[in-house]
Each structure stands twice: as C-alpha cells, then as structure tokens.
PDB file of N, CA and C in Angstrom:
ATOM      1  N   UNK A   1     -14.651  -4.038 -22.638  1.00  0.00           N
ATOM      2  CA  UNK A   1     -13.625  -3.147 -22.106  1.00  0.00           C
ATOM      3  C   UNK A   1     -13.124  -3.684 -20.769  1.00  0.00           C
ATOM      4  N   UNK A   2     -11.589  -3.566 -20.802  1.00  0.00           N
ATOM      5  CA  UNK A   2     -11.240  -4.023 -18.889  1.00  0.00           C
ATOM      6  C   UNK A   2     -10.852  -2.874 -18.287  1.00  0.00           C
ATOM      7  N   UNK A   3     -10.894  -3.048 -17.038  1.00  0.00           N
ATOM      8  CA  UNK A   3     -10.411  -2.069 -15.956  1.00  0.00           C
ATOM      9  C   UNK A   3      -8.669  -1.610 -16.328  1.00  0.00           C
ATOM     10  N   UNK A   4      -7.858  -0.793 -16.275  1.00  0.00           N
ATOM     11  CA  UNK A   4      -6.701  -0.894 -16.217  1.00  0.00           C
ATOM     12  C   UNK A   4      -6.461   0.482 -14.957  1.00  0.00           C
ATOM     13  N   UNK A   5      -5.695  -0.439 -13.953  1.00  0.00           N
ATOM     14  CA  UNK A   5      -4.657   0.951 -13.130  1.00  0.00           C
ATOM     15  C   UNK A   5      -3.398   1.477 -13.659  1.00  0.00           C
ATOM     16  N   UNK A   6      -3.735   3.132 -14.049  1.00  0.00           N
ATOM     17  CA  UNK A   6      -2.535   3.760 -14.178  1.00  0.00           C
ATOM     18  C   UNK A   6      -2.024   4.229 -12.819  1.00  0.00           C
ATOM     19  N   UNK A   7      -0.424   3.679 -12.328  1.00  0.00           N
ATOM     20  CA  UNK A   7       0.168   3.963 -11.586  1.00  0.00           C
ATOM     21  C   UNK A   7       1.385   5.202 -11.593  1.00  0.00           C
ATOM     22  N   UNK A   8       1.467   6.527 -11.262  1.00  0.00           N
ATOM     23  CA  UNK A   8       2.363   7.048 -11.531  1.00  0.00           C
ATOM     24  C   UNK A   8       3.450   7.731 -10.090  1.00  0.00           C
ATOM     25  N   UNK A   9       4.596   6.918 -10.868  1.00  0.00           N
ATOM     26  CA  UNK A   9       5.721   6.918  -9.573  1.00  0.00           C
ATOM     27  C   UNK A   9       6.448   7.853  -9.976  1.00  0.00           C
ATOM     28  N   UNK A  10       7.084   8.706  -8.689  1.00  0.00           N
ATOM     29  CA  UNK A  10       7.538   9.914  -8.989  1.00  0.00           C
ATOM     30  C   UNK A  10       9.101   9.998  -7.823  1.00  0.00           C
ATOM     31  N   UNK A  11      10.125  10.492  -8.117  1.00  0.00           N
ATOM     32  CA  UNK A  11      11.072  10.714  -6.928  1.00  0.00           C
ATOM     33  C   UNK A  11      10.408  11.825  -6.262  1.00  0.00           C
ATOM     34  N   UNK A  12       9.546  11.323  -4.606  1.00  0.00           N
ATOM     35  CA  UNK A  12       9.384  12.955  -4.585  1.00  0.00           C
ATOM     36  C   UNK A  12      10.025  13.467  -2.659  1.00  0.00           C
ATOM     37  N   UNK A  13      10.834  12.636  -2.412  1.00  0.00           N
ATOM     38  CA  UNK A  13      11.339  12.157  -1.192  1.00  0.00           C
ATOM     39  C   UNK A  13      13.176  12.195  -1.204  1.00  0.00           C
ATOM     40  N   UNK A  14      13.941  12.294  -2.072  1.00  0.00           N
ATOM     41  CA  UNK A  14      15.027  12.804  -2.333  1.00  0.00           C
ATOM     42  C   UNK A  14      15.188  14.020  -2.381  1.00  0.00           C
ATOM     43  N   UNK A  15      16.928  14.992  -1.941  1.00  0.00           N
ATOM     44  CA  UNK A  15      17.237  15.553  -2.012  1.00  0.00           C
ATOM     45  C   UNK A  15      17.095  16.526  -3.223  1.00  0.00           C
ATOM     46  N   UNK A  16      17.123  16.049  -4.371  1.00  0.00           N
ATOM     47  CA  UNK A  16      16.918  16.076  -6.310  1.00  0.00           C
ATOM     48  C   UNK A  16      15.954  15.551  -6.290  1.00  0.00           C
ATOM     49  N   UNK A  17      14.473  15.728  -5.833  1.00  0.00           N
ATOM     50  CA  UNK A  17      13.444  15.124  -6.306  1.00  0.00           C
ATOM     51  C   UNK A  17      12.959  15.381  -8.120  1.00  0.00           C
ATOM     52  N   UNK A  18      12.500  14.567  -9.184  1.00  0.00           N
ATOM     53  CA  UNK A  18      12.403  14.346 -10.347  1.00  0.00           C
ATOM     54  C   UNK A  18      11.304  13.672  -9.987  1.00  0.00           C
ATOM     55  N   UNK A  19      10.131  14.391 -11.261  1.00  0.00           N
ATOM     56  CA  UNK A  19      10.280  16.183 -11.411  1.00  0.00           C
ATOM     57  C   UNK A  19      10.412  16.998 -10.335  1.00  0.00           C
ATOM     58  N   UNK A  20      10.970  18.545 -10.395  1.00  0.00           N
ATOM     59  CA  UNK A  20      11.241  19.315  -9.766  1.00  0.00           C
ATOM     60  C   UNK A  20      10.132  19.957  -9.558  1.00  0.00           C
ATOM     61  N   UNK A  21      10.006  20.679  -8.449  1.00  0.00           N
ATOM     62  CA  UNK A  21       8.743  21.561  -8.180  1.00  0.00           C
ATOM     63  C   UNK A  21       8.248  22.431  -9.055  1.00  0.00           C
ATOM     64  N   UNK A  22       9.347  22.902 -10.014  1.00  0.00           N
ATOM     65  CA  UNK A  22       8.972  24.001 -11.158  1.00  0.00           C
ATOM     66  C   UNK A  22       8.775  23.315 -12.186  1.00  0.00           C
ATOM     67  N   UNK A  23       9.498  21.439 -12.116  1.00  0.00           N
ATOM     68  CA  UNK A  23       8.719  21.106 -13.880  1.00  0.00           C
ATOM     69  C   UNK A  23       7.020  20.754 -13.684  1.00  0.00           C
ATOM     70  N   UNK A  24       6.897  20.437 -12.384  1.00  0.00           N
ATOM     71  CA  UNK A  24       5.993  19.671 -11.721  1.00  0.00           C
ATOM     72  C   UNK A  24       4.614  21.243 -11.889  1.00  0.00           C
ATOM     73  N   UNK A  25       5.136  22.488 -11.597  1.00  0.00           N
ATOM     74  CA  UNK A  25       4.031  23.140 -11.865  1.00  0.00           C
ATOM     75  C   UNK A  25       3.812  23.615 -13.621  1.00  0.00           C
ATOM     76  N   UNK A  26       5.137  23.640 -14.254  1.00  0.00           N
ATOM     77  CA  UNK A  26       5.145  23.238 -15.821  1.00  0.00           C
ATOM     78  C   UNK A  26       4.257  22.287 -16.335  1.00  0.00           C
ATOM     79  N   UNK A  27       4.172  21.083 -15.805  1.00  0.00           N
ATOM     80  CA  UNK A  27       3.219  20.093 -16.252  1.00  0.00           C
ATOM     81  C   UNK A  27       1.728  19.972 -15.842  1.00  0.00           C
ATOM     82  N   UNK A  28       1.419  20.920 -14.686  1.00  0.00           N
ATOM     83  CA  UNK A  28       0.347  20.367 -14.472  1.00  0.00           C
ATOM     84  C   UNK A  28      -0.877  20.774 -15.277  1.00  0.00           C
ATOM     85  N   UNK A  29      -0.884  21.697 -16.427  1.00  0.00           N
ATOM     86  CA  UNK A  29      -1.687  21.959 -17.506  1.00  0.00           C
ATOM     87  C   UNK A  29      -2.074  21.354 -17.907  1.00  0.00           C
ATOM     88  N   UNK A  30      -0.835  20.517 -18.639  1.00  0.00           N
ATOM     89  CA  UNK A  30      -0.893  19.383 -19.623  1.00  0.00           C
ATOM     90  C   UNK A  30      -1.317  18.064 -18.950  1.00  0.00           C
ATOM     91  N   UNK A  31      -0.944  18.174 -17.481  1.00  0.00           N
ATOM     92  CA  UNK A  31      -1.781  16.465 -17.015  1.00  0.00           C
ATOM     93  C   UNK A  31      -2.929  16.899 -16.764  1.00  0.00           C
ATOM     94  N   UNK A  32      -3.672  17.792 -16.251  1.00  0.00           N
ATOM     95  CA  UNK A  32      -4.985  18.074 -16.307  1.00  0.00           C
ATOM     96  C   UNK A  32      -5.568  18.046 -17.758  1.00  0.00           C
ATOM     97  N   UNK A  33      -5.109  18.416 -18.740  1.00  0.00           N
ATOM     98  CA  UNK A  33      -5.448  18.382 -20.282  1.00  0.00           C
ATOM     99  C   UNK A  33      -5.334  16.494 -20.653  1.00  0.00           C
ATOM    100  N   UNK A  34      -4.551  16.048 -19.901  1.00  0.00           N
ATOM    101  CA  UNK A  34      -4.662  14.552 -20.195  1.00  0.00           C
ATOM    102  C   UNK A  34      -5.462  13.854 -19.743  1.00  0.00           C
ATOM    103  N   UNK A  35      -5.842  14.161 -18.822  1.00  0.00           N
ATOM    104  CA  UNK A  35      -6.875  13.316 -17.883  1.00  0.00           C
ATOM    105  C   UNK A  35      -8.120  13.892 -18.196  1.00  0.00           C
ATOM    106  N   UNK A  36      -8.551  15.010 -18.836  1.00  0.00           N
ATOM    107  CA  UNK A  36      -9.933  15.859 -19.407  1.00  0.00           C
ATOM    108  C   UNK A  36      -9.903  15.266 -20.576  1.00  0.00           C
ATOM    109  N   UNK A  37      -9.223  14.366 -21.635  1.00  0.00           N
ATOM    110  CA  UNK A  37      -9.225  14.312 -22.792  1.00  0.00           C
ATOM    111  C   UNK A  37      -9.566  12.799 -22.287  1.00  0.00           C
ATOM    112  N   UNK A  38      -8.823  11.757 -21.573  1.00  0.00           N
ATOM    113  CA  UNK A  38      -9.102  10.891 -21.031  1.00  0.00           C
ATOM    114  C   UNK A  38     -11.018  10.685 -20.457  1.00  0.00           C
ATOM    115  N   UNK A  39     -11.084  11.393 -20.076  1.00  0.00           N
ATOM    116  CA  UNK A  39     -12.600  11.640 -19.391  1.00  0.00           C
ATOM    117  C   UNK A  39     -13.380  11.613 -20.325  1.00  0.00           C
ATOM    118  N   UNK A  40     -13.520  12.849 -21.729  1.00  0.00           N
ATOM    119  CA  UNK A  40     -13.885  13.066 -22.437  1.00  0.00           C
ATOM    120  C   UNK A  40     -14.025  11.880 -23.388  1.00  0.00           C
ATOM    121  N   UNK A  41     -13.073  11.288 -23.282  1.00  0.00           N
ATOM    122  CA  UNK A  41     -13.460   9.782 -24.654  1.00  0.00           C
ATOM    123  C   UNK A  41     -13.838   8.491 -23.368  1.00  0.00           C
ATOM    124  N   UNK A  42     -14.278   9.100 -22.481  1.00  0.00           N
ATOM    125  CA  UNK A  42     -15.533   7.908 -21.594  1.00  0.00           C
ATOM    126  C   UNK A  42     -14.575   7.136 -21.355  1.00  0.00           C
ATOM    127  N   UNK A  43     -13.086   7.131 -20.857  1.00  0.00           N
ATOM    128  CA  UNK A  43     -12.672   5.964 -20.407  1.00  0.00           C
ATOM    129  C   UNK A  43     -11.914   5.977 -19.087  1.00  0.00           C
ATOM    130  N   UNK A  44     -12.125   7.063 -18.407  1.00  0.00           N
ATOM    131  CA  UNK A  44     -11.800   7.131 -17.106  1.00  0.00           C
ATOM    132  C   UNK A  44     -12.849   6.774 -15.828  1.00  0.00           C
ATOM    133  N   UNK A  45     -12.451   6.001 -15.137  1.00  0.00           N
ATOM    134  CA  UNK A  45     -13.518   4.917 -14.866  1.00  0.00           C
ATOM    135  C   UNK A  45     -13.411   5.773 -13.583  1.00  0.00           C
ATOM    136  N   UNK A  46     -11.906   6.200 -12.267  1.00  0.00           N
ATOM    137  CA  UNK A  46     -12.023   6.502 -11.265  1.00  0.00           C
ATOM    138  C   UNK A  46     -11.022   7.798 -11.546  1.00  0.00           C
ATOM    139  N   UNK A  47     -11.265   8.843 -11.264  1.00  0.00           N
ATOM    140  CA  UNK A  47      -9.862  10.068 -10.979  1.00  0.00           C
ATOM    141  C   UNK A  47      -8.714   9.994 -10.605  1.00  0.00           C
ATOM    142  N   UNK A  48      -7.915  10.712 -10.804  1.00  0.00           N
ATOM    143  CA  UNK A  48      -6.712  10.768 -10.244  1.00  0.00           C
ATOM    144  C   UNK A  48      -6.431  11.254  -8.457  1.00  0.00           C
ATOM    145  N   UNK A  49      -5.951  10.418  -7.890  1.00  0.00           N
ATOM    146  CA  UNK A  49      -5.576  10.697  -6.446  1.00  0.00           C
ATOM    147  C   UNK A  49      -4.620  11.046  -6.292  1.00  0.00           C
ATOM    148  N   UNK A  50      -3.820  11.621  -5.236  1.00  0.00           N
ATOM    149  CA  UNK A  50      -2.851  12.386  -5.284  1.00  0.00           C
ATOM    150  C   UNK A  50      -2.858  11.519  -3.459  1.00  0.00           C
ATOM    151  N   UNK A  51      -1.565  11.089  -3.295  1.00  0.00           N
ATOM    152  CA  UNK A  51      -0.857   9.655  -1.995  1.00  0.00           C
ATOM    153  C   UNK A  51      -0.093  10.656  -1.395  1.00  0.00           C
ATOM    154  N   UNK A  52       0.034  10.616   0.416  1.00  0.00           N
ATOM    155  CA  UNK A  52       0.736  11.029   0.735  1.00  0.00           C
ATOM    156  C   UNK A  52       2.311  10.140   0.843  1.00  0.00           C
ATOM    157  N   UNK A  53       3.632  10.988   1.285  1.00  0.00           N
ATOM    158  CA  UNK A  53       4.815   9.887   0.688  1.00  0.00           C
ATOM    159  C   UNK A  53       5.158   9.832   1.914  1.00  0.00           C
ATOM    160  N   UNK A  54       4.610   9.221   2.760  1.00  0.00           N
ATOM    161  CA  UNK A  54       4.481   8.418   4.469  1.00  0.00           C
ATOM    162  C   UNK A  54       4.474   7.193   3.714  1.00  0.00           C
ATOM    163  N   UNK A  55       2.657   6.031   4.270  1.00  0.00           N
ATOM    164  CA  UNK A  55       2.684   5.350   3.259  1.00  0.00           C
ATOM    165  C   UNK A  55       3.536   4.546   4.763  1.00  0.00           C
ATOM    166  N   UNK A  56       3.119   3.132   4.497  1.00  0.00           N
ATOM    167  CA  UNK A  56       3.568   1.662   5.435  1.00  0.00           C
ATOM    168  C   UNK A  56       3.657   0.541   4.749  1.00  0.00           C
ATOM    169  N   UNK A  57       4.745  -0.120   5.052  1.00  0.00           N
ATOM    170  CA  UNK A  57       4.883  -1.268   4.100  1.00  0.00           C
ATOM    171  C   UNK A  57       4.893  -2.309   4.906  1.00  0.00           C
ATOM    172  N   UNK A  58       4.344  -3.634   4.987  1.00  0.00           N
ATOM    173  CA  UNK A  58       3.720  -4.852   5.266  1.00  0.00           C
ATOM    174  C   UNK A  58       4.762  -5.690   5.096  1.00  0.00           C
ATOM    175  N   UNK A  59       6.115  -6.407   5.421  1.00  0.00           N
ATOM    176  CA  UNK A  59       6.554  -7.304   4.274  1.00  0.00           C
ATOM    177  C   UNK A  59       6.248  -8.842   5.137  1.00  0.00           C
ATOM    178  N   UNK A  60       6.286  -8.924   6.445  1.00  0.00           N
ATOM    179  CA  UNK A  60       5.841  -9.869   7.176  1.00  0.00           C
ATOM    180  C   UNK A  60       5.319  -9.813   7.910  1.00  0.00           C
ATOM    181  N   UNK A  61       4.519 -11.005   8.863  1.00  0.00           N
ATOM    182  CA  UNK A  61       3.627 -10.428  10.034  1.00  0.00           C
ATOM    183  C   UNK A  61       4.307  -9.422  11.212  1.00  0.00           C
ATOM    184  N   UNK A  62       3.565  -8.535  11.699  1.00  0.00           N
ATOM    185  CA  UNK A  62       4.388  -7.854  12.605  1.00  0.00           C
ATOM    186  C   UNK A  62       5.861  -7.145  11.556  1.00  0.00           C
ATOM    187  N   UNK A  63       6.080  -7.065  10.967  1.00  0.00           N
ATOM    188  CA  UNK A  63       6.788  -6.163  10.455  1.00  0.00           C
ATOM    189  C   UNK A  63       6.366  -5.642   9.387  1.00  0.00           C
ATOM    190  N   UNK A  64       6.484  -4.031   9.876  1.00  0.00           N
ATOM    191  CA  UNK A  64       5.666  -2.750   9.231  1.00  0.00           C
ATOM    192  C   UNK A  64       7.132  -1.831   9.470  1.00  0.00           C
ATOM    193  N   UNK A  65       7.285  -1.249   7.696  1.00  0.00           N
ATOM    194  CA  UNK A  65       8.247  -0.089   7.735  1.00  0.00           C
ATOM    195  C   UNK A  65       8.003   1.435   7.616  1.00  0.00           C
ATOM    196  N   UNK A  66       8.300   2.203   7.647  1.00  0.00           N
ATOM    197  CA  UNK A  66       7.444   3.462   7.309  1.00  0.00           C
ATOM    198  C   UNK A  66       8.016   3.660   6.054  1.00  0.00           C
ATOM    199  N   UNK A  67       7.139   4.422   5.159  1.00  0.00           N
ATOM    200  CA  UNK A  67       7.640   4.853   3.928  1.00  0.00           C
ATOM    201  C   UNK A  67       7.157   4.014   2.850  1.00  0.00           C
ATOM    202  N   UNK A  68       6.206   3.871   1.490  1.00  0.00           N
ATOM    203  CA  UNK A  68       6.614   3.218   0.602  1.00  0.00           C
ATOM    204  C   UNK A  68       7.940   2.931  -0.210  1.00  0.00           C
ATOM    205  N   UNK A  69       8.202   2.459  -0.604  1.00  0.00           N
ATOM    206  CA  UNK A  69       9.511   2.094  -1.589  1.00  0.00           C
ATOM    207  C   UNK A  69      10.689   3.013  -0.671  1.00  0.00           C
ATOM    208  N   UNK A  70      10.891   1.904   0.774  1.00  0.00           N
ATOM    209  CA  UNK A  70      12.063   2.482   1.589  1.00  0.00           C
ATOM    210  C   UNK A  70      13.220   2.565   0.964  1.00  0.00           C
ATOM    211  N   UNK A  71      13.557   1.845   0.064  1.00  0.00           N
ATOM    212  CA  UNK A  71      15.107   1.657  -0.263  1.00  0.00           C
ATOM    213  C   UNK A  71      14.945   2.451  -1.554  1.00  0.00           C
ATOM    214  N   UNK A  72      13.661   2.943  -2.541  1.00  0.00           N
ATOM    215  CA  UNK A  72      13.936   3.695  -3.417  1.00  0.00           C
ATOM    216  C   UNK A  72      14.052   4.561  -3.262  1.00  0.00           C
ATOM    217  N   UNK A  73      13.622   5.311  -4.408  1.00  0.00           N
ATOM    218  CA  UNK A  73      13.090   6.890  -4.608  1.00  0.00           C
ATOM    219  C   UNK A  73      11.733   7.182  -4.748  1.00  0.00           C
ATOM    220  N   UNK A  74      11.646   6.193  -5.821  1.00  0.00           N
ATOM    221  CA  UNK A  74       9.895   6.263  -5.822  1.00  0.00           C
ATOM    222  C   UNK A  74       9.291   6.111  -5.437  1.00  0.00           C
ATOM    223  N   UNK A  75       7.828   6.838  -5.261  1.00  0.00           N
ATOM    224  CA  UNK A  75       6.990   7.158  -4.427  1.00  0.00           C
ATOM    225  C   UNK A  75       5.832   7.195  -5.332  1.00  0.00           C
ATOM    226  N   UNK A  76       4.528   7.038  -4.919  1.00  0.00           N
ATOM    227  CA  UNK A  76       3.336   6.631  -6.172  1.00  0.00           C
ATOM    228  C   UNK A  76       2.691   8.127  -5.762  1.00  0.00           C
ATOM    229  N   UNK A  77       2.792   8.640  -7.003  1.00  0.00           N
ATOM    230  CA  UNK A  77       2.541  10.100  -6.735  1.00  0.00           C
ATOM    231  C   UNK A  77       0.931  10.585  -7.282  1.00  0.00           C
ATOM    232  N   UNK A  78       0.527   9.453  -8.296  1.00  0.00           N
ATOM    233  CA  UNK A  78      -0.804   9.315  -8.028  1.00  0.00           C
ATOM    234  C   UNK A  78      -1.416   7.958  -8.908  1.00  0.00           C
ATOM    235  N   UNK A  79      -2.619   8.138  -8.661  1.00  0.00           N
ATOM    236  CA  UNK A  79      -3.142   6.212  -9.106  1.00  0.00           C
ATOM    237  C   UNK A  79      -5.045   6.609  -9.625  1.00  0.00           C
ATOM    238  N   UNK A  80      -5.033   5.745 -10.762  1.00  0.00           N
ATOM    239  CA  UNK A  80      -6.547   6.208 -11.254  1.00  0.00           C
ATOM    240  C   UNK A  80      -6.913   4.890 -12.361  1.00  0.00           C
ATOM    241  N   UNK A  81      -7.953   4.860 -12.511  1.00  0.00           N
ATOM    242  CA  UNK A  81      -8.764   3.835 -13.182  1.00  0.00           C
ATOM    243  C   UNK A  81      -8.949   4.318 -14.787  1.00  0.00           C
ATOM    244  N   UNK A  82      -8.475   3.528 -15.356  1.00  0.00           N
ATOM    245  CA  UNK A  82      -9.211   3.445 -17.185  1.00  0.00           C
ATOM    246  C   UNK A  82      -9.765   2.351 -17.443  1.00  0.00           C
ATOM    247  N   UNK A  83     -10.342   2.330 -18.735  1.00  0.00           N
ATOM    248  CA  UNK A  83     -11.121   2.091 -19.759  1.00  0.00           C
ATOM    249  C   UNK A  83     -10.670   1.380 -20.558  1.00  0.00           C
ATOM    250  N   UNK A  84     -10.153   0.276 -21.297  1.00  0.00           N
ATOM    251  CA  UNK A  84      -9.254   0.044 -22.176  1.00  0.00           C
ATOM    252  C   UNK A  84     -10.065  -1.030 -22.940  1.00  0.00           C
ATOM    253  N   UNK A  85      -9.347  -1.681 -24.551  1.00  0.00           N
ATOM    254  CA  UNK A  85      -9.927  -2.753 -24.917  1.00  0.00           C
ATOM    255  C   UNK A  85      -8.996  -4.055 -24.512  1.00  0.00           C
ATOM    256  N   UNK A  86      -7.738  -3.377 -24.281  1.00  0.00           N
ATOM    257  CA  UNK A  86      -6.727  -4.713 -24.087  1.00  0.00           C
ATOM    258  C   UNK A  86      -5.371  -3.277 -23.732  1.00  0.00           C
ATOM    259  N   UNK A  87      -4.527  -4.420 -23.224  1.00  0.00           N
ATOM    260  CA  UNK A  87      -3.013  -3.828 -22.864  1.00  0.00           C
ATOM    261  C   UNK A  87      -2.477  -2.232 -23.840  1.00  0.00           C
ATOM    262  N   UNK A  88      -2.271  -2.962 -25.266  1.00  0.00           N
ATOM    263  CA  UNK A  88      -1.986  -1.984 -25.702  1.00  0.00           C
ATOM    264  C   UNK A  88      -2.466  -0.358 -26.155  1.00  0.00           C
ATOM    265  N   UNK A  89      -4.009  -0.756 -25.540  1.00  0.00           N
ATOM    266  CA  UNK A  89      -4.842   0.940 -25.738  1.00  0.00           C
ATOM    267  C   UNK A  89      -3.793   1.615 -24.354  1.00  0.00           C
ATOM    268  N   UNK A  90      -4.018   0.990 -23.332  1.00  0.00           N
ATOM    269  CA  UNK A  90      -4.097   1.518 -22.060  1.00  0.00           C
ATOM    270  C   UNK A  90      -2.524   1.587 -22.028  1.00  0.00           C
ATOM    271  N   UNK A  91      -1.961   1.012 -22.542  1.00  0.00           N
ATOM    272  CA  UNK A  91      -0.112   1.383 -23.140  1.00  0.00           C
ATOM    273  C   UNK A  91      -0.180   2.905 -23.707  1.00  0.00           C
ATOM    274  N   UNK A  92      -0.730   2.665 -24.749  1.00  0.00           N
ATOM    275  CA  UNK A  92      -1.149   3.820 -25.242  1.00  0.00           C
ATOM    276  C   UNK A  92      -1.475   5.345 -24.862  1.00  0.00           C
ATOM    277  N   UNK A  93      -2.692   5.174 -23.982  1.00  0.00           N
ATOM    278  CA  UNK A  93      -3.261   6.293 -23.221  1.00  0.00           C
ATOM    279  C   UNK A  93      -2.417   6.476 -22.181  1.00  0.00           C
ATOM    280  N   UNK A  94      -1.741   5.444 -21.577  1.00  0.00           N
ATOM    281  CA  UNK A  94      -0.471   5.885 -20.365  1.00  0.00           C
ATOM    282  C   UNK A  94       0.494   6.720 -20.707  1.00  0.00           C
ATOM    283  N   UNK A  95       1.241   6.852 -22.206  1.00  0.00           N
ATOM    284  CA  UNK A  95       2.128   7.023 -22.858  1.00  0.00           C
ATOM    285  C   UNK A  95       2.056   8.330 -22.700  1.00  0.00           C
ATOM    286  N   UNK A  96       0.816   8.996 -22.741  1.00  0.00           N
ATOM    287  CA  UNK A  96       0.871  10.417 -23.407  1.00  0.00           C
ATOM    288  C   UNK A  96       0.781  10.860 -21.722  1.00  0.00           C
ATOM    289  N   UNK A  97       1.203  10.620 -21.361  1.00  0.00           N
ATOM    290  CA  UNK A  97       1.059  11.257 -19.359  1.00  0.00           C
ATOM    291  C   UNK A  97       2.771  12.318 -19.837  1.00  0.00           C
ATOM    292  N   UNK A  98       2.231  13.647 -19.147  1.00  0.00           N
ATOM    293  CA  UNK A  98       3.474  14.619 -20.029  1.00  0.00           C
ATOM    294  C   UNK A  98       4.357  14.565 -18.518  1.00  0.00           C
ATOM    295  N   UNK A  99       4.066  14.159 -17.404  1.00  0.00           N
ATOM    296  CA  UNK A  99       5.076  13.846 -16.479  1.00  0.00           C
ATOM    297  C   UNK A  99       6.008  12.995 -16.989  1.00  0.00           C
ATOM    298  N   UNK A 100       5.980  12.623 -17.808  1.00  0.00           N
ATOM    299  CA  UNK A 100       6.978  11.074 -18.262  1.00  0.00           C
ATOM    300  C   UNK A 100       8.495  11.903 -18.137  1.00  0.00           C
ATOM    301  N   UNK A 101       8.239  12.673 -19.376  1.00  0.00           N
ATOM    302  CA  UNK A 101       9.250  13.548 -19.533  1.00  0.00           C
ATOM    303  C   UNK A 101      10.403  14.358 -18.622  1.00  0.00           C
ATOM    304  N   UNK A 102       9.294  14.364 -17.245  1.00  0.00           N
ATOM    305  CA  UNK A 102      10.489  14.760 -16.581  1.00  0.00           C
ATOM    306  C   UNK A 102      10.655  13.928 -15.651  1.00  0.00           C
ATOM    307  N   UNK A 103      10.670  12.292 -15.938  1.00  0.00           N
ATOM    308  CA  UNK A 103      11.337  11.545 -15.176  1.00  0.00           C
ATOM    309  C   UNK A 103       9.858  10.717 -14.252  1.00  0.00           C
ATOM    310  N   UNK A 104       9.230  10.947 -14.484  1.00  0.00           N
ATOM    311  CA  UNK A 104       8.206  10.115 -13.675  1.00  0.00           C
ATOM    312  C   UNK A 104       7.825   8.508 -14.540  1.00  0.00           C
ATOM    313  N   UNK A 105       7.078   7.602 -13.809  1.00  0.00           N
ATOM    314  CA  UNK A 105       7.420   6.294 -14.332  1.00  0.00           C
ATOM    315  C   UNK A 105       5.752   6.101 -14.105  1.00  0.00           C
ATOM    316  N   UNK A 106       4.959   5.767 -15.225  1.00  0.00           N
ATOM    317  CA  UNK A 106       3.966   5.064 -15.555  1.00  0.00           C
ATOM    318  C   UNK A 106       3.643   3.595 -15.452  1.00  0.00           C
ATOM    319  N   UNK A 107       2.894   2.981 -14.549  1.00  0.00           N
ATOM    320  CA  UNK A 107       3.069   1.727 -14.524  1.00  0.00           C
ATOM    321  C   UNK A 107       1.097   1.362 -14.590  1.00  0.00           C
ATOM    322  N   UNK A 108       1.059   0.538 -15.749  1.00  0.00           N
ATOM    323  CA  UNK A 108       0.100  -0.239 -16.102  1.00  0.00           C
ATOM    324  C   UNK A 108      -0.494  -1.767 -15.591  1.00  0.00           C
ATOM    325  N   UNK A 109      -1.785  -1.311 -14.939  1.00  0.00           N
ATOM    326  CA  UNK A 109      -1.970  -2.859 -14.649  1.00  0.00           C
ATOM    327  C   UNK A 109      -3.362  -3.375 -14.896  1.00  0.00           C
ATOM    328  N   UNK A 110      -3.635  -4.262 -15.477  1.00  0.00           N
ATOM    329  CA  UNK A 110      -4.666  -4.451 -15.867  1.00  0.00           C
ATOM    330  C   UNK A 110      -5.627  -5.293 -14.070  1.00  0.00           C
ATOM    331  N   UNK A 111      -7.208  -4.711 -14.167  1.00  0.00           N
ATOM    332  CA  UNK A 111      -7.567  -5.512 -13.529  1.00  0.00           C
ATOM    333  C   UNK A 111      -8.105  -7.124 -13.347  1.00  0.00           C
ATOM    334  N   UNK A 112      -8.520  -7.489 -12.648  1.00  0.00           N
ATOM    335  CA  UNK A 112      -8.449  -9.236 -13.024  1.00  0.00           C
ATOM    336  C   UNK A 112      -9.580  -9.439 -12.039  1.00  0.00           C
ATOM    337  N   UNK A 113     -10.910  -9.863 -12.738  1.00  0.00           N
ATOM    338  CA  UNK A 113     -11.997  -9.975 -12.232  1.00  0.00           C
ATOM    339  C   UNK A 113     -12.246 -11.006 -11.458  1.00  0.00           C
ATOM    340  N   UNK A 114     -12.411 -11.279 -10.617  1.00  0.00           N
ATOM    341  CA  UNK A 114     -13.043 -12.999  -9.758  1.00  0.00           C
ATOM    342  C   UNK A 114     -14.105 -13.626 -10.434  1.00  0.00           C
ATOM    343  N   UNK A 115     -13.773 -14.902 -10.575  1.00  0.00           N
ATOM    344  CA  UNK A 115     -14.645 -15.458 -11.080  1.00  0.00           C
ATOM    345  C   UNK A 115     -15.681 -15.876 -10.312  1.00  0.00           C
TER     346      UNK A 115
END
C-alpha cells in the first residue's frame, strides 16, 4: 500500500465563496460519512485538518507573500493521509468527497519514499 495526500481546495476568500456557507453546512454530514467510511476500510492513515486562509508563500529568498494562492481563489481547505494500492484506488476514494459538487477541487498526490 502507498501513502496518498488528499488535498481539498476550496474558494473560501472571495466575495462568492464556492461552496457557500449553507452548501458547506449541507455537506458536512456526508464528508464526515466519507471520511468514517474511509477510516472504517483501514485506509486513513492521518485525519482531516482544517488550514487557516492566511497561510505565507515562499517564492524566493527573502520574499514572503501573505495568503496562499494570492492570485487565486483557492485556498486548501483541508489535507489528510490515505491508504491506497496505486493512483487509481486513491482516484477513486477522492472521487466520492461530496464537496466536489459544490465546486471544491480534490487534488491527489501520491507519497514518494527516500531511498
């Protein structure tokens, strides 16, 4: 099994933030029901964190911006560890994240061990 980070980016720093505060309490049943079902088949390795949308970005020495993703929208609204056999489980298990739906963006990354 490898490590995989689910990353989930959210607009939550715009005027129209997506999801909205009311889909955002709409969903949170169902992402708690995802991440308990996740748990439950032993493949959640670390929990879900929840980032504040401050956040500093690095791009050269001595220059530090405030804000992640200054020029976007998105903002990493939370980040957690799975279980996977390869890409496409953890494709898979990302898929069913019911934030998708209202506009939030799932991003998959597998970890990469040192040799």
């Amino acid at each position: 099994m490898q490590e995989f980070l689910i990353a989930i980016h959210r607009d939550l720093t715009s005027k129209n933030p997506m999801p909205t505060p009311e889909q955002m309490k709409e969903a949170l049943k169902p992402y708690q029901d995802w991440i308990a079902g996740i748990a439950a088949s032993n493949k959640l390795v670390a929990p879900p964190k929840r980032w504040d949308v401050d956040g500093r970005v690095i791009t050269a020495p001595g220059v530090v911006k405030e804000g992640p993703y200054a020029e976007k929208k998105h903002s990493i609204g939370g980040l957690f560890l799975i279980k996977a056999k390869d890409y496409d489980e953890a494709v898979a298990i990302a898929q069913e994240c019911p934030i998708i739906k209202y506009g939030a963006v799932v991003e998959v990354r597998m970890a990469i061990v040192a040799a």
